[in-house]
C-alpha atoms as a PDB file:
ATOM      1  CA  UNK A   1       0.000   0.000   0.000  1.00  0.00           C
ATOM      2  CA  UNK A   2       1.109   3.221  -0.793  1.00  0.00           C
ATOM      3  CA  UNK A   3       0.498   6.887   1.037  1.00  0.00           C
ATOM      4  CA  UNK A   4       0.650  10.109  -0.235  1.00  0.00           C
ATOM      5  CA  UNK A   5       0.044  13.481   1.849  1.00  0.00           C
ATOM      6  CA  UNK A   6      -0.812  16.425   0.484  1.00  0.00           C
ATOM      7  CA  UNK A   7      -0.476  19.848   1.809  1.00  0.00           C
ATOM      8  CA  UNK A   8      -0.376  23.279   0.814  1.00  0.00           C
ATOM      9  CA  UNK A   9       1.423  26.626   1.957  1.00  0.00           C
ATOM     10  CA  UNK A  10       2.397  30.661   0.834  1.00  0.00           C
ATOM     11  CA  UNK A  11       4.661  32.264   2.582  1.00  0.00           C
ATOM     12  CA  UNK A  12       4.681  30.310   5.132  1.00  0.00           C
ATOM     13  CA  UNK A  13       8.119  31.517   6.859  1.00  0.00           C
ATOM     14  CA  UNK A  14       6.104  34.837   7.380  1.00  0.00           C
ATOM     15  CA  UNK A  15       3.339  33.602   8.855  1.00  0.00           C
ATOM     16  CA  UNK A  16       5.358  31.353  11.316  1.00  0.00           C
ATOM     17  CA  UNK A  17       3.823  28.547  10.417  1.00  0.00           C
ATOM     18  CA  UNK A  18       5.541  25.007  10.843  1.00  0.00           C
ATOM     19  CA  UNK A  19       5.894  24.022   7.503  1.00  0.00           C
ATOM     20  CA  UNK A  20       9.947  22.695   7.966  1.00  0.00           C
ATOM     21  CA  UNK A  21       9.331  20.434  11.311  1.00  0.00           C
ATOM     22  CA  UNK A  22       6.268  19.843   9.514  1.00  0.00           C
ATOM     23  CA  UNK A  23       7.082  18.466   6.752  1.00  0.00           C
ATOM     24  CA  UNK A  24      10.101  16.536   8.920  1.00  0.00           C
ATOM     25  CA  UNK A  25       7.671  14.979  10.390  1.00  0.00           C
ATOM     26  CA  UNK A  26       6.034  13.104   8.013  1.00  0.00           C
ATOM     27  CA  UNK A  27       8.119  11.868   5.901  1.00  0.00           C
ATOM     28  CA  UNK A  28       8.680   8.334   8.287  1.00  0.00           C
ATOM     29  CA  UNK A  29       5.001   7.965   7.584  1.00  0.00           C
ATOM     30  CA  UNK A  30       4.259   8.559   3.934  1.00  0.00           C
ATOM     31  CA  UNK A  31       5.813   7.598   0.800  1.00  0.00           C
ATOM     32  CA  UNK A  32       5.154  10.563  -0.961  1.00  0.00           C
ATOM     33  CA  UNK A  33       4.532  13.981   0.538  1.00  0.00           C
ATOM     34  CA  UNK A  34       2.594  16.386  -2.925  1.00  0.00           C
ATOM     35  CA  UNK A  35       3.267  20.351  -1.377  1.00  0.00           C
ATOM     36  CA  UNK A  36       1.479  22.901  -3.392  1.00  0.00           C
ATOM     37  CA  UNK A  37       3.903  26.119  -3.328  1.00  0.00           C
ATOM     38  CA  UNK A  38       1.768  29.550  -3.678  1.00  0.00           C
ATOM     39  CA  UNK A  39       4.834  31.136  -5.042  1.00  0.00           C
ATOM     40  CA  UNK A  40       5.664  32.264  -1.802  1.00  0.00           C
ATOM     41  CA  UNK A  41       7.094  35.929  -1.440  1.00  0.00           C
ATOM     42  CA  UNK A  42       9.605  34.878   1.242  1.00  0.00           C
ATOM     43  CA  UNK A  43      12.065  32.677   1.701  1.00  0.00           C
ATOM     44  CA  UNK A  44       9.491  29.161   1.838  1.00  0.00           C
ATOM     45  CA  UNK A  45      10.277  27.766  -1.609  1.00  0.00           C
ATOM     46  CA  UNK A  46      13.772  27.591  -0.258  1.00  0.00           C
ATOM     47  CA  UNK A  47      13.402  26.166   2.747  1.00  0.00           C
ATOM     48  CA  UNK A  48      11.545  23.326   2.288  1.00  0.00           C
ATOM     49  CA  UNK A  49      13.445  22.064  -0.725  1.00  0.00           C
ATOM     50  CA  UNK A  50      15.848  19.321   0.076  1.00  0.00           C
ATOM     51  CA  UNK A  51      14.581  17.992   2.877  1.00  0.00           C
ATOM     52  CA  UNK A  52      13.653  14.832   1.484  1.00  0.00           C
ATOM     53  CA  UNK A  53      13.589  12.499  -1.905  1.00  0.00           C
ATOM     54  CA  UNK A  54       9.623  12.061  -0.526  1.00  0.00           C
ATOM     55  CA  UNK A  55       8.469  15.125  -1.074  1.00  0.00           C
ATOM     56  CA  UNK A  56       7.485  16.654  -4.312  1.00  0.00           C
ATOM     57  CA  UNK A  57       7.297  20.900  -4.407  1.00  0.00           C
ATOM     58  CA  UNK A  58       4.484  22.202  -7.528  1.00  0.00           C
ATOM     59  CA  UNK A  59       4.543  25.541  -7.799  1.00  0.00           C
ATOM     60  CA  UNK A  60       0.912  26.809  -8.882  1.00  0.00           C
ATOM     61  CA  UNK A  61      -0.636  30.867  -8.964  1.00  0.00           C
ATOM     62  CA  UNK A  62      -3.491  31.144  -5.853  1.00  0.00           C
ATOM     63  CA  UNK A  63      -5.900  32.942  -7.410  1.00  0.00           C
ATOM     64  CA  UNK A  64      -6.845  35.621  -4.133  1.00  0.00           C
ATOM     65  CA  UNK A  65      -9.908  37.286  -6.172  1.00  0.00           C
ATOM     66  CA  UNK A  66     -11.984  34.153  -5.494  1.00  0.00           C
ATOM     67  CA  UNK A  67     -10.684  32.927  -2.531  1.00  0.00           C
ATOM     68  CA  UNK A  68     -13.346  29.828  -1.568  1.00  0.00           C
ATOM     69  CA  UNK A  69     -13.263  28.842  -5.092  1.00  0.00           C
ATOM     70  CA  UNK A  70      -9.702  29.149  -6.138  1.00  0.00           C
ATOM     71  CA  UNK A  71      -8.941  26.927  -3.148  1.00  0.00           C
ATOM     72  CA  UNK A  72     -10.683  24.338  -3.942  1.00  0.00           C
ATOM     73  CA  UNK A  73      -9.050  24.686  -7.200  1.00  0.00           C
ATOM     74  CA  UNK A  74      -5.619  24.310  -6.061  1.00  0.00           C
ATOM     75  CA  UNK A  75      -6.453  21.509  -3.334  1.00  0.00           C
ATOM     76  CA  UNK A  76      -8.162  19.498  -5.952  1.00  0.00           C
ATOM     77  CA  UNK A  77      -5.102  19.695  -8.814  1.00  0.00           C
ATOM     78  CA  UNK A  78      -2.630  18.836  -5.637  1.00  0.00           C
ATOM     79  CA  UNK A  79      -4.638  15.689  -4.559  1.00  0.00           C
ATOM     80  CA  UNK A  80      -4.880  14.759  -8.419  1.00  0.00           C
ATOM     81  CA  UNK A  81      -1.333  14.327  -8.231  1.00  0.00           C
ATOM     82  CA  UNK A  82      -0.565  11.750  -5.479  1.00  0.00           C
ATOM     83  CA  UNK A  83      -0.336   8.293  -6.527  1.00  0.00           C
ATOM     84  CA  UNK A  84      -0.703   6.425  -3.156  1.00  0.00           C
ATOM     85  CA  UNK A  85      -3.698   3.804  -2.873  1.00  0.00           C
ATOM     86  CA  UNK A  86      -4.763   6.557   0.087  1.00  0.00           C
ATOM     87  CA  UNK A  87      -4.242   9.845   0.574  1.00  0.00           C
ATOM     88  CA  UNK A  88      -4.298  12.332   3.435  1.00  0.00           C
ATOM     89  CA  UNK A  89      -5.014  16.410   3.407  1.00  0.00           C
ATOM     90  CA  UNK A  90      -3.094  18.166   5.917  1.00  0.00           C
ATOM     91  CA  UNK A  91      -2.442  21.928   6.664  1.00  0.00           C
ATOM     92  CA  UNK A  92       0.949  23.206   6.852  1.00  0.00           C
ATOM     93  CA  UNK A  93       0.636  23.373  10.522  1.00  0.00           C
ATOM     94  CA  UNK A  94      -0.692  20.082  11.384  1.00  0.00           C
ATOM     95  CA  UNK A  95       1.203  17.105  12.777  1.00  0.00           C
ATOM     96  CA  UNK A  96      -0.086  13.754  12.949  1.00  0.00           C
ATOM     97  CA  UNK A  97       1.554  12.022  15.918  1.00  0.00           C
ATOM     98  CA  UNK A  98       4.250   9.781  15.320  1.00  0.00           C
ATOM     99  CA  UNK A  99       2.337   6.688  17.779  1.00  0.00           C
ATOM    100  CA  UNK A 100      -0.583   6.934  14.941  1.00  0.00           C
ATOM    101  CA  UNK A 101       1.926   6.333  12.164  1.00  0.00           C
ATOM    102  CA  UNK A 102       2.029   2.325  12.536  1.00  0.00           C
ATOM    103  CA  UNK A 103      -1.799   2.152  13.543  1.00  0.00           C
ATOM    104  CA  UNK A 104      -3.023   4.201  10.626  1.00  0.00           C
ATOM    105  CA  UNK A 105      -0.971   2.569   8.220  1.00  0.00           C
ATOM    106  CA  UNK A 106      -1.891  -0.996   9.512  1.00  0.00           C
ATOM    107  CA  UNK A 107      -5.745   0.160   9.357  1.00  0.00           C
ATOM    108  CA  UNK A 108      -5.744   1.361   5.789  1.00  0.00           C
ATOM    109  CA  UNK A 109      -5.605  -1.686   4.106  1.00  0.00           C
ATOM    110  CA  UNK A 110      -8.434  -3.054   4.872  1.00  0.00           C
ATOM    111  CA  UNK A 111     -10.131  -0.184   5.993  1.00  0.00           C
ATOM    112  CA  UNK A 112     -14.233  -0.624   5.806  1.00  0.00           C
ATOM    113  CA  UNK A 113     -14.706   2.788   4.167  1.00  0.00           C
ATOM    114  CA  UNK A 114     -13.359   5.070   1.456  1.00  0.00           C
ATOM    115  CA  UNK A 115     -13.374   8.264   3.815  1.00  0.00           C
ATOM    116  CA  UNK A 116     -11.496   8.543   7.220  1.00  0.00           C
ATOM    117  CA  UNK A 117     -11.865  11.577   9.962  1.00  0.00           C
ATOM    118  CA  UNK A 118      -9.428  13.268  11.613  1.00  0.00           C
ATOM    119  CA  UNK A 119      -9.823  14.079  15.268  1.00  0.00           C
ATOM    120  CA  UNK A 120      -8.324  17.273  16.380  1.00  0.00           C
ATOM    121  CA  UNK A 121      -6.402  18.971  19.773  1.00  0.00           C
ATOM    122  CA  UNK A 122      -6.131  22.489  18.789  1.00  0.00           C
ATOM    123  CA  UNK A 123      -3.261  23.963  20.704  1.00  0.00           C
ATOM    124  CA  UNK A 124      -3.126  27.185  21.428  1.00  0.00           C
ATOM    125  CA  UNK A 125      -0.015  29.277  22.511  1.00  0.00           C
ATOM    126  CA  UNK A 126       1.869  26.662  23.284  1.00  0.00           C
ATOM    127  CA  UNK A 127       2.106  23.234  22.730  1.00  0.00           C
ATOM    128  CA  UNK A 128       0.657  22.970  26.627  1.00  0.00           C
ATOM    129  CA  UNK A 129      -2.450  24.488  26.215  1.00  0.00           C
ATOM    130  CA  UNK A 130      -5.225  23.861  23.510  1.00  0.00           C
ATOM    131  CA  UNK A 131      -8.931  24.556  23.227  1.00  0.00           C
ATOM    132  CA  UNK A 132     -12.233  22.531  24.704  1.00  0.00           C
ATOM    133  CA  UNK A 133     -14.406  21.391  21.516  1.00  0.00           C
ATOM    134  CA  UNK A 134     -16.606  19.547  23.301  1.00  0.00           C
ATOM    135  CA  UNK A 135     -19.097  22.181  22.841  1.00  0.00           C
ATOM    136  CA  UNK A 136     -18.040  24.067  20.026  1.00  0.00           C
ATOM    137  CA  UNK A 137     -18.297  23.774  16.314  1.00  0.00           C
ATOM    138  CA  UNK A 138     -15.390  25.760  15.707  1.00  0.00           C
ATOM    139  CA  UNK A 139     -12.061  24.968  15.824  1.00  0.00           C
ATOM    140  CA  UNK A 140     -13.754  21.373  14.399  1.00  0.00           C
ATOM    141  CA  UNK A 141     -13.152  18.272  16.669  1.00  0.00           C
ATOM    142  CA  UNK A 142     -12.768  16.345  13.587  1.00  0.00           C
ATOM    143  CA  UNK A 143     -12.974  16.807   9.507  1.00  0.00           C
ATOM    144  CA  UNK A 144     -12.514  13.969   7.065  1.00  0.00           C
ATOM    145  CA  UNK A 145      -9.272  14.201   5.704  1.00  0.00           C
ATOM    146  CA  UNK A 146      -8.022  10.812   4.673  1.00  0.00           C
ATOM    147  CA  UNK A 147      -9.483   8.696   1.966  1.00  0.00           C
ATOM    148  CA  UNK A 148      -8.993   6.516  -0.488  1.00  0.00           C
ATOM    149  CA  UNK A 149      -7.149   7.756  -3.835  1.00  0.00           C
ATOM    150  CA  UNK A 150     -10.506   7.773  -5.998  1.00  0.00           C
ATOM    151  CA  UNK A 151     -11.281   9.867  -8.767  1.00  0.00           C
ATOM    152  CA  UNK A 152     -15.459  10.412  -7.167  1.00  0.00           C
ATOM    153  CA  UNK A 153     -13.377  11.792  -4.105  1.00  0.00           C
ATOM    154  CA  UNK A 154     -13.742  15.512  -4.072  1.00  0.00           C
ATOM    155  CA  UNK A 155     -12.164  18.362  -1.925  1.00  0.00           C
ATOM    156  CA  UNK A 156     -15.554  20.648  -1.079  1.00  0.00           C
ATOM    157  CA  UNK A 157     -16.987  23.481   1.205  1.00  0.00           C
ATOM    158  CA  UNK A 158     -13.825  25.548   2.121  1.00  0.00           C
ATOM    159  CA  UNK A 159     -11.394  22.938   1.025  1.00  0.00           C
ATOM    160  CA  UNK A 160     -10.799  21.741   4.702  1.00  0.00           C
ATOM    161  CA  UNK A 161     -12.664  18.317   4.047  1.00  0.00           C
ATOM    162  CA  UNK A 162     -13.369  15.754   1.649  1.00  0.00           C
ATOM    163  CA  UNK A 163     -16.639  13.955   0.373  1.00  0.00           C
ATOM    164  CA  UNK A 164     -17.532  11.305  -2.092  1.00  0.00           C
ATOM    165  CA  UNK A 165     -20.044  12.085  -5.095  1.00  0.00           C
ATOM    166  CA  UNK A 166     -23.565  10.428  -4.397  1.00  0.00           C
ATOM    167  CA  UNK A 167     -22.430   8.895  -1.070  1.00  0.00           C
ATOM    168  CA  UNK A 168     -23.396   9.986   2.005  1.00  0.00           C
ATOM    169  CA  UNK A 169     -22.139   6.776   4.132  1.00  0.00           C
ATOM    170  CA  UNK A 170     -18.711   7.260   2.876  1.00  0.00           C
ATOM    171  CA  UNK A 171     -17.172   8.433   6.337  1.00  0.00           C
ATOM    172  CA  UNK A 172     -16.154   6.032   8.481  1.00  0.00           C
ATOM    173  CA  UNK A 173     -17.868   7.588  11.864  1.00  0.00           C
ATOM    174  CA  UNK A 174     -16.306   5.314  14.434  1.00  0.00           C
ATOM    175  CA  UNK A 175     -12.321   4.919  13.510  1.00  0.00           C
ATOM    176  CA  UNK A 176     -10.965   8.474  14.168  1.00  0.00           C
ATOM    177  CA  UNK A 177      -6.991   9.448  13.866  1.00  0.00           C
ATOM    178  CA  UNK A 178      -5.521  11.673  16.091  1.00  0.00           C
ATOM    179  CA  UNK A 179      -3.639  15.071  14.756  1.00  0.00           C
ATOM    180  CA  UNK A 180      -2.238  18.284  16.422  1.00  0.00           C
ATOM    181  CA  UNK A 181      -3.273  21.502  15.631  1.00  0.00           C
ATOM    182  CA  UNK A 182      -0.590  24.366  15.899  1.00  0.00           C
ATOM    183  CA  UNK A 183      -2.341  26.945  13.762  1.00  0.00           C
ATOM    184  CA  UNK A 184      -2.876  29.227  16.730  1.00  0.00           C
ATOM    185  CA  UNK A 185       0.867  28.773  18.262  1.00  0.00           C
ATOM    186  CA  UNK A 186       2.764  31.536  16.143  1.00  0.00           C
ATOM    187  CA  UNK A 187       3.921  34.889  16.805  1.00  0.00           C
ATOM    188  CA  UNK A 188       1.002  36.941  17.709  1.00  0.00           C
ATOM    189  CA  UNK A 189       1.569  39.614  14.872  1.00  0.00           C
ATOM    190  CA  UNK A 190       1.450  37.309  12.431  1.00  0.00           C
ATOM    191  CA  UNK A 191      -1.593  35.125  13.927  1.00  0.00           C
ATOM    192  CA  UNK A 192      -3.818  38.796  14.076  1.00  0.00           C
ATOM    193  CA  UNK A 193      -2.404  39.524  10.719  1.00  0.00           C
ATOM    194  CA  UNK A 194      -3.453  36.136   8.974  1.00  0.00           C
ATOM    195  CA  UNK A 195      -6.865  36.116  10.355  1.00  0.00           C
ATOM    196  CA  UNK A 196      -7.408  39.420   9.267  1.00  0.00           C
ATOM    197  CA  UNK A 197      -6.241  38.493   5.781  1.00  0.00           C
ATOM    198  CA  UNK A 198      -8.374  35.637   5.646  1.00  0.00           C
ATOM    199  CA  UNK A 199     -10.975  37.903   6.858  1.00  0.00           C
ATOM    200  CA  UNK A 200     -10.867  40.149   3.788  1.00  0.00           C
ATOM    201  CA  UNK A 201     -10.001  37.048   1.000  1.00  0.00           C
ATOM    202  CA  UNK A 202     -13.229  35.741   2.366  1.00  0.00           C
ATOM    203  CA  UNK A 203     -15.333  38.931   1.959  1.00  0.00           C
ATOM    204  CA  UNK A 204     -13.832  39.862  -1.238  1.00  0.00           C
ATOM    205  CA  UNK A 205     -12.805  42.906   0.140  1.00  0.00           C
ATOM    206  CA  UNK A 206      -9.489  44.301  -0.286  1.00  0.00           C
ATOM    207  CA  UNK A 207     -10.320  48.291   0.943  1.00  0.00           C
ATOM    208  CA  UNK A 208      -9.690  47.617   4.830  1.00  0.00           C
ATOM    209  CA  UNK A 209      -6.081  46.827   3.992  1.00  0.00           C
ATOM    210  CA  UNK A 210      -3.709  47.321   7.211  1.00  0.00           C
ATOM    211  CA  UNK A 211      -0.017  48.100   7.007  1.00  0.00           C
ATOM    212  CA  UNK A 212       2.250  45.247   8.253  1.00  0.00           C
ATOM    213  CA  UNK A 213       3.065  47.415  11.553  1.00  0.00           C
ATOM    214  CA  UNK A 214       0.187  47.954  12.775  1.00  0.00           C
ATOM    215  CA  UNK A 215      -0.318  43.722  13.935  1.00  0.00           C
ATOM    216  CA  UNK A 216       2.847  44.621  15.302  1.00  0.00           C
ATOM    217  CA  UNK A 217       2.227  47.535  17.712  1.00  0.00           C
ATOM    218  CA  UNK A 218      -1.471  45.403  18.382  1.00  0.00           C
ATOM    219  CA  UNK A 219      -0.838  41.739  17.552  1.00  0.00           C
ATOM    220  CA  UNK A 220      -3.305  39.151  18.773  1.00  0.00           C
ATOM    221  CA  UNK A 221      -3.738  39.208  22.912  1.00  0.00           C
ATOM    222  CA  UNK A 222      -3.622  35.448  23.875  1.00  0.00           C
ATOM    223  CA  UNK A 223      -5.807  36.301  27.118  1.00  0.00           C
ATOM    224  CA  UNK A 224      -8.858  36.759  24.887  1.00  0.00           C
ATOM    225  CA  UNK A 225     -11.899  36.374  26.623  1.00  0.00           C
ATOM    226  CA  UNK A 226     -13.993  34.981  24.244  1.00  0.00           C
ATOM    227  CA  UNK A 227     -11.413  31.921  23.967  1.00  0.00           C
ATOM    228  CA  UNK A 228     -10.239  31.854  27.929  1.00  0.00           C
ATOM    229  CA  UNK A 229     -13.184  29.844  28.776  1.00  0.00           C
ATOM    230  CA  UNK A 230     -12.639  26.547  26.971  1.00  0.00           C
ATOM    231  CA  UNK A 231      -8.615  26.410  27.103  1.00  0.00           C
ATOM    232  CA  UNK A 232      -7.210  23.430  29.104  1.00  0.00           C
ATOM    233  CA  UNK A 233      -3.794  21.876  30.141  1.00  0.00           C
ATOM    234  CA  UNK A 234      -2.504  19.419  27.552  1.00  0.00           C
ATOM    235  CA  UNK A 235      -0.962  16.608  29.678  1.00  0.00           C
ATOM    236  CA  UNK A 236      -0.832  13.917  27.132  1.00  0.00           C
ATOM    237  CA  UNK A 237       2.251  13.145  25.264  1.00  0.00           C
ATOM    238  CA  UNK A 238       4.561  15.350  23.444  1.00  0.00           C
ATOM    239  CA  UNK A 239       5.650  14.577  20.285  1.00  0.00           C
ATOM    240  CA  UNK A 240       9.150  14.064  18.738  1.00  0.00           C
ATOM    241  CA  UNK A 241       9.291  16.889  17.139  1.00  0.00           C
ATOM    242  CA  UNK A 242       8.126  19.345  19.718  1.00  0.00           C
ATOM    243  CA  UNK A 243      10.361  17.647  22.352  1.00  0.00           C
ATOM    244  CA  UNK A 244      13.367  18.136  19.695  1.00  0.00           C
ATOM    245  CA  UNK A 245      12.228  21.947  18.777  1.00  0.00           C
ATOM    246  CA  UNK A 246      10.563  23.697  21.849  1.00  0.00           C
ATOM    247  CA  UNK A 247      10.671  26.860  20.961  1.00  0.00           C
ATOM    248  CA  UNK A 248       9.513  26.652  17.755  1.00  0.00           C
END
């Protein structure tokens, strides 16, 4: 059986995400890792070339006039080039943990359905400290993310899931895979900045630009209290990669 992940990320040096130790990562568990490249403005391309025979770097234009759209665009074109037997969509600043890797691969085989979920611990700050779901829809507990390498698959809604055409029992409901969030541990600047970029892409509207400096003299303020209610102290296990790269 053969794996392929597939991931995307733009600039992602500037936005602090993880891409390098995330992309690290992986490669013990996949056999081919597909990254789709947004022509990144900084110093990204660079740094994740080399790091392994595994991965494969596509360049492709995001189109930012139609953001919903165009992302589903480029998601779809990056999954149509793995050539595992399975596949798996990740973000550039999620980690599967490395005690899943021999589970997940040993399920797959034989696995009763074409579709798979994910099942999320959103961190947040740190890597000892992530957000209740239990009672929230968003961040999502879980999204279906790994499925079978089948041309009825398709990438829908805001590209952060996959369904099958005509199939509504295609997720499996009851085998879930665990993966760690890190999309809200970053440098604060940059977190306030990205949401508020996403914020306009999504609304189509480009006139409530903000200069770069101004998320840096008021950058997010991690005692939010909207979010200070549901955070909780992660005290399961840490992986590899966070034990080898703290600070990061």
């Amino acid at each position: 059986m053969k794996l392929s992940i597939y991931t995307f990320v733009r600039n992602g040096i500037t936005f602090d995400y993880h891409v390098v130790d995330m992309l690290k990562h992986h490669v013990p568990l996949a056999d081919e890792i597909i990254v789709c490249e947004g022509y990144s403005t900084d110093d990204t391309f660079e740094r994740i070339q080399g790091i392994s025979d595994k991965i494969q770097i596509h360049r492709m234009e995001w189109d930012r006039t139609e953001p919903i759209s165009s992302r589903v665009k480029y998601v779809t074109q990056t999954r149509r080039l793995c050539t595992g037997d399975w596949c798996i969509m990740l973000d550039a600043d999620e980690f599967i943990p490395e005690w899943e890797f021999e589970r997940l691969r040993a399920f797959l085989p034989t696995a009763p359905k074409p579709i798979l979920q994910l099942r999320y611990t959103h961190f947040y700050a740190n890597y000892r400290v992530y957000q209740d779901t239990a009672n929230h829809v968003m961040p999502p507990p879980r999204n279906p993310r790994i499925h079978r390498n089948l041309e009825d698959i398709e990438v829908w809604g805001d590209a952060s899931c996959v369904r099958r055409a005509n199939d509504p029992d295609a997720v499996d409901q009851e085998h879930l895979f665990d993966v760690h969030h890190f999309g809200e541990v970053r440098d604060a600047a940059r977190l306030r900045q990205k949401w508020h970029e996403q914020y306009l892409e999504n609304k189509l509207n480009k006139s409530r630009w903000v200069p770069e400096i101004a998320f840096k003299l008021l950058p997010h303020q991690w005692l939010d209290p909207d979010i200070l209610p549901r955070l909780r102290i992660y005290d399961g296990p840490l992986m590899q990669t966070v034990r080898d790269n703290p600070d990061e």
